[in-house]
N, C-alpha and C. Protein backbone atom coordinates (compact mmCIF):
# COMPACT_ATOMS: atom_id res chain seq x y z
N UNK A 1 0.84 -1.19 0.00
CA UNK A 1 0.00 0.00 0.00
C UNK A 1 0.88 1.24 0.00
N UNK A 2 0.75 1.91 -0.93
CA UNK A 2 1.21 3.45 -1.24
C UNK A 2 1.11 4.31 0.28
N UNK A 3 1.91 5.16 0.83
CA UNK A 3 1.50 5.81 2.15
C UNK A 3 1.37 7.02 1.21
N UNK A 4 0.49 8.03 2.08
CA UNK A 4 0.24 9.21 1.50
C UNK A 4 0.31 10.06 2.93
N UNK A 5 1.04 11.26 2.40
CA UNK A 5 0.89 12.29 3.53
C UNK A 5 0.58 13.19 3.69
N UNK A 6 0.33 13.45 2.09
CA UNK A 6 -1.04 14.65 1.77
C UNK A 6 -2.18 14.22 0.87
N UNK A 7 -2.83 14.28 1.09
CA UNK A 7 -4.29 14.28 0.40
C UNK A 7 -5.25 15.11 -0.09
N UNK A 8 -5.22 15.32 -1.23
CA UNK A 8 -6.15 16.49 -1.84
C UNK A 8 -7.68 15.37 -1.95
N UNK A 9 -8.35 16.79 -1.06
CA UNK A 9 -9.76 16.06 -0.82
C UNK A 9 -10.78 17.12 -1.44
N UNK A 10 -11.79 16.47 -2.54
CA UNK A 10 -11.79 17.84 -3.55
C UNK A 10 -13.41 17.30 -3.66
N UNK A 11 -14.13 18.06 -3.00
CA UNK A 11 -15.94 18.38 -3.14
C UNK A 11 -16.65 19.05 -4.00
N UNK A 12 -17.31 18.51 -5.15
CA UNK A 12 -17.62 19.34 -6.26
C UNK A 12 -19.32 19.14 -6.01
N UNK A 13 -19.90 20.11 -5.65
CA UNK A 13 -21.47 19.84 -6.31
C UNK A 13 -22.33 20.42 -7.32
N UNK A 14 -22.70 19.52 -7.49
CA UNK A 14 -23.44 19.68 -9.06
C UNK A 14 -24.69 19.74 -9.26
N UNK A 15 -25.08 20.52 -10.47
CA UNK A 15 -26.46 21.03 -10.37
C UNK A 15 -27.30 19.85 -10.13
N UNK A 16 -28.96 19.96 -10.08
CA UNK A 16 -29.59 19.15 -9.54
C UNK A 16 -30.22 18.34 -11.19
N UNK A 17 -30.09 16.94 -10.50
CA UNK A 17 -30.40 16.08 -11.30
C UNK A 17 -28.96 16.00 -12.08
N UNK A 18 -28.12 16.58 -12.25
CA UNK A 18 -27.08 16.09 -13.44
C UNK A 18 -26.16 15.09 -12.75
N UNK A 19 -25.88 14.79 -11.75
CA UNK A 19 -25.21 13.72 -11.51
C UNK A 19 -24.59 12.74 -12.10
N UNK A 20 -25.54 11.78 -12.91
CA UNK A 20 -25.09 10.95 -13.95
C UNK A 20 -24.21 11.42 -14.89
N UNK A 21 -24.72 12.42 -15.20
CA UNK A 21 -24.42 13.34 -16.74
C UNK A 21 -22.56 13.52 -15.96
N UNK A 22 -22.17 14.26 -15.17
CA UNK A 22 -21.34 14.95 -14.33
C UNK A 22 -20.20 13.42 -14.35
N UNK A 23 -20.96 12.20 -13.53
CA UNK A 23 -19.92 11.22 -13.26
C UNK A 23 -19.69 10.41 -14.72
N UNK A 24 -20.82 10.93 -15.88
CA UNK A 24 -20.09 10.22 -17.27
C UNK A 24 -18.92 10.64 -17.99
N UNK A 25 -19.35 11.91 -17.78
CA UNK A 25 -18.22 12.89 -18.11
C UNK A 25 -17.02 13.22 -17.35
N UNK A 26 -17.05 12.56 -16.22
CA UNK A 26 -15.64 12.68 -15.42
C UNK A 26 -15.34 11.13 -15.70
N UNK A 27 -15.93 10.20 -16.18
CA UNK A 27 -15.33 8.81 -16.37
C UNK A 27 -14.59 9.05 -17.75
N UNK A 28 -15.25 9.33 -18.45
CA UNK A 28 -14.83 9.33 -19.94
C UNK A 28 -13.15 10.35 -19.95
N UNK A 29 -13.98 11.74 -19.63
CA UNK A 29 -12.87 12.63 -20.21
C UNK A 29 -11.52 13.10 -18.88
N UNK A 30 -11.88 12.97 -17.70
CA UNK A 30 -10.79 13.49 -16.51
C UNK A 30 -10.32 12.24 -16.14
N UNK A 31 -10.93 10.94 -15.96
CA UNK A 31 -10.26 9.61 -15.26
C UNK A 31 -8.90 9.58 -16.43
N UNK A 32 -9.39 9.22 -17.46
CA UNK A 32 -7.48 8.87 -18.44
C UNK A 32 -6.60 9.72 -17.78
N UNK A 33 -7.07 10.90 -17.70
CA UNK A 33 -5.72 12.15 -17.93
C UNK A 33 -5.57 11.82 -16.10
N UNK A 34 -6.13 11.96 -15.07
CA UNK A 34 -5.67 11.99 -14.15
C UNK A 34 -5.60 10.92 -13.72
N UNK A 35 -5.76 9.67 -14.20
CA UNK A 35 -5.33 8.20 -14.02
C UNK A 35 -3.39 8.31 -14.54
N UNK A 36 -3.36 9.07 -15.64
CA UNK A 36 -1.94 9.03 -16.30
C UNK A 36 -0.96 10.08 -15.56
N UNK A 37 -1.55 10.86 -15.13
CA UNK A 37 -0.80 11.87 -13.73
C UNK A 37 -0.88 11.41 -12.30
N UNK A 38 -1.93 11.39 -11.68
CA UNK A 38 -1.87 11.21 -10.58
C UNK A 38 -2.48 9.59 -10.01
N UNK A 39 -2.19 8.82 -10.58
CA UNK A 39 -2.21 7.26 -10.20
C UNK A 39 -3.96 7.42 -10.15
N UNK A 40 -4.25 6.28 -9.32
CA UNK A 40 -5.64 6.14 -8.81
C UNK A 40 -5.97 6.70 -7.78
N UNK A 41 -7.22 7.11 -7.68
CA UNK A 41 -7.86 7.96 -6.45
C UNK A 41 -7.78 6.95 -5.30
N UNK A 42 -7.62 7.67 -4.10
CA UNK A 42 -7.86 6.56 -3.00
C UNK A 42 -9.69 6.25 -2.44
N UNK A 43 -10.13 7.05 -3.71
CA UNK A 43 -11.95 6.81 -3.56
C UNK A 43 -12.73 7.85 -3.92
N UNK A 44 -13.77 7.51 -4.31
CA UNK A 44 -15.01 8.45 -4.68
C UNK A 44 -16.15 8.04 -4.10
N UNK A 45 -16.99 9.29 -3.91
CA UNK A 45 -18.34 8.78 -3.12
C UNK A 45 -19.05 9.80 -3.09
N UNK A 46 -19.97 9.63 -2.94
CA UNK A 46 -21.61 10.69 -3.26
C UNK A 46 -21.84 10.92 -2.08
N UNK A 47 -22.95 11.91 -1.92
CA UNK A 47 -23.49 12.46 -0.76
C UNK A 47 -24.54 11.61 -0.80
N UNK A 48 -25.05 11.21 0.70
CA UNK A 48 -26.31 10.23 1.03
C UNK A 48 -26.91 10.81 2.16
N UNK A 49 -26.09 11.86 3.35
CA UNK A 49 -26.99 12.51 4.13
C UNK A 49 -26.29 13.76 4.43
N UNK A 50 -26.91 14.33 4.43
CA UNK A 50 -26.24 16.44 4.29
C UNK A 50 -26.93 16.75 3.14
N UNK A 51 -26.03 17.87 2.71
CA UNK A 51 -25.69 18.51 1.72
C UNK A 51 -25.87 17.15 0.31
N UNK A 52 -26.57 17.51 -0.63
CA UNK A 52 -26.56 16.71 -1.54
C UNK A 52 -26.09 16.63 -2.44
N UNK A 53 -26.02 15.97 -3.51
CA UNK A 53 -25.56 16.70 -5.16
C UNK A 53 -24.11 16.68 -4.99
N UNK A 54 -23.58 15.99 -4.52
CA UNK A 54 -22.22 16.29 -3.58
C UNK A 54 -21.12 15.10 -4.40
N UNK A 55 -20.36 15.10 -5.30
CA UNK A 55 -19.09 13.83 -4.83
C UNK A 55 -18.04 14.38 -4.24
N UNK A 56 -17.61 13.76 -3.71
CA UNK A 56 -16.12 13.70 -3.39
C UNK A 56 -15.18 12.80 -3.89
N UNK A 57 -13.80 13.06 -4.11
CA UNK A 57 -12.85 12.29 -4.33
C UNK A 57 -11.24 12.53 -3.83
N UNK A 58 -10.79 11.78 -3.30
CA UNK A 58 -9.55 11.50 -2.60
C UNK A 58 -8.27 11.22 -3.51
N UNK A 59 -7.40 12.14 -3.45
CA UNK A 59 -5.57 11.60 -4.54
C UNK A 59 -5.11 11.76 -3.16
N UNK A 60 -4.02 10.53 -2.85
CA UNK A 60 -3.09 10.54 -2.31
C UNK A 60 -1.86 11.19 -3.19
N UNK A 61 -0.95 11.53 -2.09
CA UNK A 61 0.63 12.11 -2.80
C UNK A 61 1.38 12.14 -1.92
N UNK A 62 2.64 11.54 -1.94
CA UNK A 62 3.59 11.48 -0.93
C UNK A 62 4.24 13.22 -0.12
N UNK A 63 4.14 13.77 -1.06
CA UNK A 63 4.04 14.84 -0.41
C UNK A 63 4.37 16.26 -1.08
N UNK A 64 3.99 17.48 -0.89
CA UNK A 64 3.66 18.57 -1.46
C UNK A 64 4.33 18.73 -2.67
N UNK A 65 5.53 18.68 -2.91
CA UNK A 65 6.17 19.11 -3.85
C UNK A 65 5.86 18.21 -5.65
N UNK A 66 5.30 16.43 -4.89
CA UNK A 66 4.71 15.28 -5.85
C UNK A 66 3.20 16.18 -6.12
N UNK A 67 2.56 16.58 -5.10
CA UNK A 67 1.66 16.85 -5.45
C UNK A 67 1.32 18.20 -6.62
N UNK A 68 2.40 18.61 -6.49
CA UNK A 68 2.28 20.41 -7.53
C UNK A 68 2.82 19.56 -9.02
N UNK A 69 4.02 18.71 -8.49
CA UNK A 69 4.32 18.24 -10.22
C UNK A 69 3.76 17.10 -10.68
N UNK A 70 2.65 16.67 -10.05
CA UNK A 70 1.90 16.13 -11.09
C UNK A 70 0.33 16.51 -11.72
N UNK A 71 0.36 17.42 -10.97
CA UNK A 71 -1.13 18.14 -11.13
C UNK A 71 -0.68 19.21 -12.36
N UNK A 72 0.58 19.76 -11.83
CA UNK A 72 1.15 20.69 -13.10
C UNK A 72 1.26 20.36 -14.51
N UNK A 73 1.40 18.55 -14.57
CA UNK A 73 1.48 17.99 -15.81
C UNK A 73 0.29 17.66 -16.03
N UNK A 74 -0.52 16.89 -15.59
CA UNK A 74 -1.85 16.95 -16.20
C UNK A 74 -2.50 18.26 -16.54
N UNK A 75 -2.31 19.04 -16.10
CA UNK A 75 -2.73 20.18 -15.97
C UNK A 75 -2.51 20.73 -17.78
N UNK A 76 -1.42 20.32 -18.17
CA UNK A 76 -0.54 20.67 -19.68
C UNK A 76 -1.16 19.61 -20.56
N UNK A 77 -1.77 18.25 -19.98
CA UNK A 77 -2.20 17.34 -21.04
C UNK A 77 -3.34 17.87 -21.75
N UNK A 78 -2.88 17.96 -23.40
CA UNK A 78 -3.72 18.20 -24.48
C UNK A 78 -4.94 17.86 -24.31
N UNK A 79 -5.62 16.78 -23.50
CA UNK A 79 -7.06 16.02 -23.05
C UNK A 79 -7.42 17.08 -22.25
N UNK A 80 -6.95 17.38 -21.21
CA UNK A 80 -7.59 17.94 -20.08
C UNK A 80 -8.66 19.34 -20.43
N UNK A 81 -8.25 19.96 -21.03
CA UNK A 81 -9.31 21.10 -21.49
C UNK A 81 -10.78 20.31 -22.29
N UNK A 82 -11.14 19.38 -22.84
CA UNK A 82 -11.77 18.71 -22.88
C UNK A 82 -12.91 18.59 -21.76
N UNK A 83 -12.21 17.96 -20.69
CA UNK A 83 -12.93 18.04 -19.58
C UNK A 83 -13.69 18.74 -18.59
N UNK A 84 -12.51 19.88 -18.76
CA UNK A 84 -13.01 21.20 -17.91
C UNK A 84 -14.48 22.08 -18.86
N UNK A 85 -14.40 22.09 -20.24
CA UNK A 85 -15.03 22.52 -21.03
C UNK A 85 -16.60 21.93 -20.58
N UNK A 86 -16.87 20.23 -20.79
CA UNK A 86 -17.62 19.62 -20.80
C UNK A 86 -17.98 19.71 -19.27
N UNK A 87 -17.66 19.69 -18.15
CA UNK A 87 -18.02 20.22 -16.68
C UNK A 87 -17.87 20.89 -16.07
N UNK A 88 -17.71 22.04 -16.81
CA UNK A 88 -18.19 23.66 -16.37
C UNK A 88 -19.82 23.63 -16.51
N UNK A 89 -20.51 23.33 -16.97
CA UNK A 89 -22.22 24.06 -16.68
C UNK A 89 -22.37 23.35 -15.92
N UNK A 90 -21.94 21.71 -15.54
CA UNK A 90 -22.08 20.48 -14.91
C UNK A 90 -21.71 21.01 -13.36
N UNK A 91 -20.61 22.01 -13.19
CA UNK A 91 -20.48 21.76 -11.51
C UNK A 91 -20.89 23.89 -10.95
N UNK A 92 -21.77 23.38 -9.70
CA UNK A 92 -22.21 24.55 -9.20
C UNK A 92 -21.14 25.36 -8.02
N UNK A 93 -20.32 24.13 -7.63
CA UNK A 93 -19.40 24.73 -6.70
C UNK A 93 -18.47 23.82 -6.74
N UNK A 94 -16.93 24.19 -6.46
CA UNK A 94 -15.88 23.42 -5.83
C UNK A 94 -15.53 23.40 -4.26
N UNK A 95 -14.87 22.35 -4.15
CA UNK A 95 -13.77 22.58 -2.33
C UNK A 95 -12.85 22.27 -2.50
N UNK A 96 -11.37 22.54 -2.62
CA UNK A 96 -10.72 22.02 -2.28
C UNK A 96 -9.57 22.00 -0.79
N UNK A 97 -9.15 20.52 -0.18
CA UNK A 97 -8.47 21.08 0.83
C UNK A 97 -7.27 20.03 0.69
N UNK A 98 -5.87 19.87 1.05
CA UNK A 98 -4.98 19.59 1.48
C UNK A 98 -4.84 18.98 3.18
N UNK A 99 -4.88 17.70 2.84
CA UNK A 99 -4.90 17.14 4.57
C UNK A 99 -3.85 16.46 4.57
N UNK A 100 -3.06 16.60 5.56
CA UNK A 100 -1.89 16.00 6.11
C UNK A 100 -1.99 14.86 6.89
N UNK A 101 -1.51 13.08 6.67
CA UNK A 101 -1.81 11.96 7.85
C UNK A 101 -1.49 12.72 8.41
N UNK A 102 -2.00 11.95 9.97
CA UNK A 102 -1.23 12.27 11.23
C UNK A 102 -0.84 10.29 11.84
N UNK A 103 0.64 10.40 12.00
CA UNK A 103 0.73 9.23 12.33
C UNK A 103 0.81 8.69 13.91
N UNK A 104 0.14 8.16 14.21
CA UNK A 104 -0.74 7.98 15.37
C UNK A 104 0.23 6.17 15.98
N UNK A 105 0.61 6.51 16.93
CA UNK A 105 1.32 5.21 17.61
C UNK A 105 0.44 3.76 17.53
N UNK A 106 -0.84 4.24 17.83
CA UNK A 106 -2.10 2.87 18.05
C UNK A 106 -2.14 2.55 16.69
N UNK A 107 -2.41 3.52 15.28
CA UNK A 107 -2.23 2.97 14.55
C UNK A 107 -1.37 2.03 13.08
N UNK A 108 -0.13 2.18 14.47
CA UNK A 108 1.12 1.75 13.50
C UNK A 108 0.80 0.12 12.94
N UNK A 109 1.27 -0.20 11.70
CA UNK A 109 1.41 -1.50 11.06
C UNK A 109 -0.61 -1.94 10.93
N UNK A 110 -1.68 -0.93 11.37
CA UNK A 110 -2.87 -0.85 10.91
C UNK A 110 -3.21 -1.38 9.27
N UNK A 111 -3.57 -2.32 8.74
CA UNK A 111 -3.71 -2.08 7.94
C UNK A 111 -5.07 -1.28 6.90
N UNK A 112 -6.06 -0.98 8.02
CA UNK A 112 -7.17 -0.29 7.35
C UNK A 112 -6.59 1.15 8.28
């Protein structure tokens, strides 16, 4: 298992009812390009109680400096404007935040 010690944790919600529309278009056109930059997400998941209309998704990165140069390169991939184009009317708001593990004695050699 990859350790990560920063985590960009990034909350997009999207207008109502487009959901589907929103997660086809982030399968198709943003998964390649940020599958080919920034590995696999450590997860995605919808809102089920709060705030609705809600995904979230999790990139691990070993740490700040991994995290600027690979976002910087996808960022340059010829695909990526594609994406942003096609889920701009699609998203009503962003979040993004930067969380740091904290490594915790109880949970050393943890594997969940």
């Amino acid at each position: 298992m990859i350790e990560h010690a920063i985590v960009d944790l990034r909350v997009y919600t999207i207008a109502l009812r487009k959901m589907p529309e929103f997660i086809d278009v982030f399968d198709r056109l943003a998964m390649p390009v940020q599958l080919k930059y920034l590995g696999r997400p450590i997860g995605m998941f919808t809102s089920a109680v709060g705030p609705l209309n809600q995904i979230t998704h999790l990139w691990g990165f070993p740490d700040m400096g991994e995290f600027e140069r690979r976002h910087g390169a996808r960022d340059k991939d010829p695909d990526w404007p594609a994406y942003l184009k096609a889920s701009g009317p699609l998203i009503v708001a962003q979040e993004n935040r930067l969380i740091r593990r904290v490594d915790l004695p109880s949970l050393a050699g943890s594997s969940s």
